[in-house]
N, C-alpha and C. Protein backbone atom coordinates (compact mmCIF):
# COMPACT_ATOMS: atom_id res chain seq x y z
N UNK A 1 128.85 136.96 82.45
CA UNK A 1 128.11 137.49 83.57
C UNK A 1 128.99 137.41 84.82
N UNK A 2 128.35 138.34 86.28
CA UNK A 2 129.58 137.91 87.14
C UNK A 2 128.24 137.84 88.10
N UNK A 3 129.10 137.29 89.64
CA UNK A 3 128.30 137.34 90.72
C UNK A 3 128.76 138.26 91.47
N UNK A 4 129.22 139.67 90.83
CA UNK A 4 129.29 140.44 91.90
C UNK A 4 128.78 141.85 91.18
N UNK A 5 128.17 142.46 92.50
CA UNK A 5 127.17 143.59 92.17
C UNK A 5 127.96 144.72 92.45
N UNK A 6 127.54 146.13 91.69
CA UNK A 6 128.02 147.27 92.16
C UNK A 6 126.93 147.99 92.67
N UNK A 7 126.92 148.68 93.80
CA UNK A 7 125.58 149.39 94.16
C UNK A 7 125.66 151.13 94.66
N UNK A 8 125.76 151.56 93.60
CA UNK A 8 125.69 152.98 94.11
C UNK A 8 124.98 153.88 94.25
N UNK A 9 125.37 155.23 94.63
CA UNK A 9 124.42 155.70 95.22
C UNK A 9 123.67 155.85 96.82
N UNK A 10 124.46 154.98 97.49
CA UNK A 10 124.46 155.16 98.85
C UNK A 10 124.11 156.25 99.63
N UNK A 11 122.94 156.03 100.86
CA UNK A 11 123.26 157.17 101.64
C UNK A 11 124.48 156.99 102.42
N UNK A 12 125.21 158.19 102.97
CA UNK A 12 126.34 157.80 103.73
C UNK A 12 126.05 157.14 104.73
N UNK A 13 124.77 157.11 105.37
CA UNK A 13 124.93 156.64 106.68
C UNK A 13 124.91 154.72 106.70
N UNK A 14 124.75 154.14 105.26
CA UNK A 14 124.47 153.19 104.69
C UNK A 14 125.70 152.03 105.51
N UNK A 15 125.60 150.92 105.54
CA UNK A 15 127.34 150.50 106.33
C UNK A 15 127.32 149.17 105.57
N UNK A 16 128.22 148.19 105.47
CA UNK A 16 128.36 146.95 104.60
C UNK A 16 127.49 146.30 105.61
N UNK A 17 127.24 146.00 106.92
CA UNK A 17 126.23 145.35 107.73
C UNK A 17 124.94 145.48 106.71
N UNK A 18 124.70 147.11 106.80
CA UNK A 18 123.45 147.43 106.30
C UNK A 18 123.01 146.78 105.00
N UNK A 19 123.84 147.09 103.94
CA UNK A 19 123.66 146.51 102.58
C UNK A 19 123.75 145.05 102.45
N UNK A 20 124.50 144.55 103.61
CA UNK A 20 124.16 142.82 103.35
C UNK A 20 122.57 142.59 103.83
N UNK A 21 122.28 143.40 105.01
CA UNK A 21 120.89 142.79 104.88
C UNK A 21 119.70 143.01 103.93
N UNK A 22 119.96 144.34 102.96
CA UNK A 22 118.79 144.61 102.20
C UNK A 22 118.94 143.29 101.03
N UNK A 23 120.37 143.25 100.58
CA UNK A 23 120.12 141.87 99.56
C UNK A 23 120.26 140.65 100.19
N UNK A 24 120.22 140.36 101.19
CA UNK A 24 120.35 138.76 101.58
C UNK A 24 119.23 138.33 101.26
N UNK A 25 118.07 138.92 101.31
CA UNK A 25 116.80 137.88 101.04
C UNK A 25 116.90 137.05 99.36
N UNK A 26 117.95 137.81 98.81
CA UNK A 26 118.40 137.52 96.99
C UNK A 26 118.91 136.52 96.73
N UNK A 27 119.61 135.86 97.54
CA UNK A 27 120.40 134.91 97.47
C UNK A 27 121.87 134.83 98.82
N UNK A 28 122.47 133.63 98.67
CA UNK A 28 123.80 133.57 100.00
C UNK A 28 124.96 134.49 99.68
N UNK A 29 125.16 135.21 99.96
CA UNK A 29 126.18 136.39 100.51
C UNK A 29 127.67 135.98 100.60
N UNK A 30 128.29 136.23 99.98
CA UNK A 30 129.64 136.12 99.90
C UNK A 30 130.09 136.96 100.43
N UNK A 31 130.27 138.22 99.89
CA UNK A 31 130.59 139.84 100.80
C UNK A 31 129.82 140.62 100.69
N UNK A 32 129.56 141.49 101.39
CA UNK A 32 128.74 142.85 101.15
C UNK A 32 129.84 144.28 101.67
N UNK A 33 130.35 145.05 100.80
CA UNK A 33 131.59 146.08 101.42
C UNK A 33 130.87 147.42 101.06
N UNK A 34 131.04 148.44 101.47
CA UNK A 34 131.09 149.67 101.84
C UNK A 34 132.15 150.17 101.47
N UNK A 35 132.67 150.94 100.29
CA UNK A 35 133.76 151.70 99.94
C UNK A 35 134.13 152.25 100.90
N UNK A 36 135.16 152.73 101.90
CA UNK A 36 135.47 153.99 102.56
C UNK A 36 136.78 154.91 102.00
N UNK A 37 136.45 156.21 102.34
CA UNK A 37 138.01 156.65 102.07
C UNK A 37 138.94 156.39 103.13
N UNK A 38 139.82 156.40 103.03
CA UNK A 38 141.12 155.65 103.58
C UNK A 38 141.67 156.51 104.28
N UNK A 39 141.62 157.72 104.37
CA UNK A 39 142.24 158.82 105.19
C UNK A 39 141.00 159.12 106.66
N UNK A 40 139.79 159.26 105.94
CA UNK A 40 138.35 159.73 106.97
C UNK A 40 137.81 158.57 107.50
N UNK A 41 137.94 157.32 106.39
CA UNK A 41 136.92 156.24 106.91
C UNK A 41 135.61 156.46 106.80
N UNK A 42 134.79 157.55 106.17
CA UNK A 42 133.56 157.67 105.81
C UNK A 42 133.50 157.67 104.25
N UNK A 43 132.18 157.03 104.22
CA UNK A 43 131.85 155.95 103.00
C UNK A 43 131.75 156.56 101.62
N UNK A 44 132.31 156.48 100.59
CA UNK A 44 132.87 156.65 99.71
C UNK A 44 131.19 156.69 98.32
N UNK A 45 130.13 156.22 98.88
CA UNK A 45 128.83 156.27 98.25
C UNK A 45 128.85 155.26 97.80
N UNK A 46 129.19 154.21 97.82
CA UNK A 46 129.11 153.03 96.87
C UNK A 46 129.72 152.19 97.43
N UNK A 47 129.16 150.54 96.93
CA UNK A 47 130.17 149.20 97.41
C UNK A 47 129.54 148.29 96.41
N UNK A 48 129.88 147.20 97.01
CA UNK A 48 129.82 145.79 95.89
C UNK A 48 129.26 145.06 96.55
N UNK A 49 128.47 143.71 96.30
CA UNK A 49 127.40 142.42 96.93
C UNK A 49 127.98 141.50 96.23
N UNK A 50 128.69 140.64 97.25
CA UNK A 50 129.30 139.08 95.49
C UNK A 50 128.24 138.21 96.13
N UNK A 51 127.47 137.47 95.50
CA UNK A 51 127.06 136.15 95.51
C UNK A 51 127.53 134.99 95.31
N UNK A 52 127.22 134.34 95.67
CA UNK A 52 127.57 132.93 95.40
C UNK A 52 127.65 132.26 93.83
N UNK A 53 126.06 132.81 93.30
CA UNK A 53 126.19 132.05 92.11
C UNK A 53 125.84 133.61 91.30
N UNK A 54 125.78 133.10 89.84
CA UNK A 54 125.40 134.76 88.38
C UNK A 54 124.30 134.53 88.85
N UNK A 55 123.51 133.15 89.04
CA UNK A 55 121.80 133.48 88.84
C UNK A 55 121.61 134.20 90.03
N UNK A 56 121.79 134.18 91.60
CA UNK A 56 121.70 134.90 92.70
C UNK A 56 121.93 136.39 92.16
N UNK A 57 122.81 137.06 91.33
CA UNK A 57 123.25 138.37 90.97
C UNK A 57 122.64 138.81 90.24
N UNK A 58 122.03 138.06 89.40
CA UNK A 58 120.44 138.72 88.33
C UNK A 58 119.60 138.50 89.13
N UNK A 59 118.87 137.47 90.01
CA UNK A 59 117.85 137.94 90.63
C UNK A 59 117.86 139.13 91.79
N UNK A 60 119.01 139.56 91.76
CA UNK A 60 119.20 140.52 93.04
C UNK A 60 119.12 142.02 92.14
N UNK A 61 119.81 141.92 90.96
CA UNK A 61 120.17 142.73 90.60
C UNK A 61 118.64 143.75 89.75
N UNK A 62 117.81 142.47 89.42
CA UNK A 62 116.55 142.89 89.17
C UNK A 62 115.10 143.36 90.39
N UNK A 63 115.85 142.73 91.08
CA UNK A 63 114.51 143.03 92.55
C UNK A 63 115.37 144.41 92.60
N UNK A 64 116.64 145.00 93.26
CA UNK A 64 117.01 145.53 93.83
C UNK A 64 116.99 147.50 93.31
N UNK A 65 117.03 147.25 91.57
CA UNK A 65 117.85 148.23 90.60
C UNK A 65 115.91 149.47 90.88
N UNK A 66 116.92 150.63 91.29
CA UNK A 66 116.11 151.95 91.72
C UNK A 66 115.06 151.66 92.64
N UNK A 67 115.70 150.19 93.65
CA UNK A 67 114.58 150.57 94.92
C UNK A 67 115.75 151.66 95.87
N UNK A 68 115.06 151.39 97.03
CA UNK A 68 115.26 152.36 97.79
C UNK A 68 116.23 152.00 99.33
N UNK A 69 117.02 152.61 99.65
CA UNK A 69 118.15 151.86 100.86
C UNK A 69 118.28 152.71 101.85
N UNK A 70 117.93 153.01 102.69
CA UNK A 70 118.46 153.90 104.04
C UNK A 70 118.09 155.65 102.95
N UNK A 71 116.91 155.56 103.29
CA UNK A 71 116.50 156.85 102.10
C UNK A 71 116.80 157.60 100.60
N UNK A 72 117.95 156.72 100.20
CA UNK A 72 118.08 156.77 98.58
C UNK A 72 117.49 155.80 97.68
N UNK A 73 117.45 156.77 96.64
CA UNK A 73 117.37 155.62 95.34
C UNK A 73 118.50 154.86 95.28
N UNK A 74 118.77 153.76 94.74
CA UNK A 74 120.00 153.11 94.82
C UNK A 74 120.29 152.81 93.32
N UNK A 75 121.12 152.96 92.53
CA UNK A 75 122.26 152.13 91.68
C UNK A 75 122.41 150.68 91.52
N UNK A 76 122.31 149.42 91.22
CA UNK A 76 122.69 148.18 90.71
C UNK A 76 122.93 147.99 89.60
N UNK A 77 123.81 147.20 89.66
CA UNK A 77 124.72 146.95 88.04
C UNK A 77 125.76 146.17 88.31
N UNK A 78 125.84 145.01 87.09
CA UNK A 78 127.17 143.98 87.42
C UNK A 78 128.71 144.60 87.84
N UNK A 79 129.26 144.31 88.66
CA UNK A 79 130.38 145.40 88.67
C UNK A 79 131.68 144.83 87.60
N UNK A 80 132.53 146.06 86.95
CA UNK A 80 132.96 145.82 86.26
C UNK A 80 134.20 145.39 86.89
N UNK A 81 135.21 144.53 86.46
CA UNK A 81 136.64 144.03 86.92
C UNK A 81 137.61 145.16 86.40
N UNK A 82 138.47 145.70 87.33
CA UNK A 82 139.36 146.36 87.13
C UNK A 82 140.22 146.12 86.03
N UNK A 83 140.73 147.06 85.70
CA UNK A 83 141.63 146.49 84.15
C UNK A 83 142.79 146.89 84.36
């Protein structure tokens, strides 16, 4: 299991501020990021939530999966580690 979340599906206007506060009530917050592209700096639809602990990342990951964020449905899912 990991403690870090993938959350996609973002509205753009969504910001890593924003997404730390919809899951903070889940558990303590390690990061909350906002993909951007690197040339525009506007948000890429997606970012990641690490928690502290796995159990903080399943209870987040179960409150959180197809609610709703700055007018989208949202995406949750353990994020996968790059290979």
């Amino acid at each position: 299991m990991s403690n870090k979340l993938f959350v996609g599906s973002l509205s753009w206007d969504t910001t890593s501020e924003s997404l730390r506060q919809a899951f903070e009530s889940h558990g303590e917050i390690i990061e909350a990021k906002v993909i951007t592209d690197r040339s525009t700096g506007r948000s890429r639809g997606f970012g990641f939530v690490t928690f502290s602990s796995d159990a903080e990342a399943r209870t987040a990951l179960d409150a959180m999966k197809d609610s709703e964020l700055d007018g989208r449905q949202i995406r949750v899912d353990f994020a996968n580690d790059r290979q």
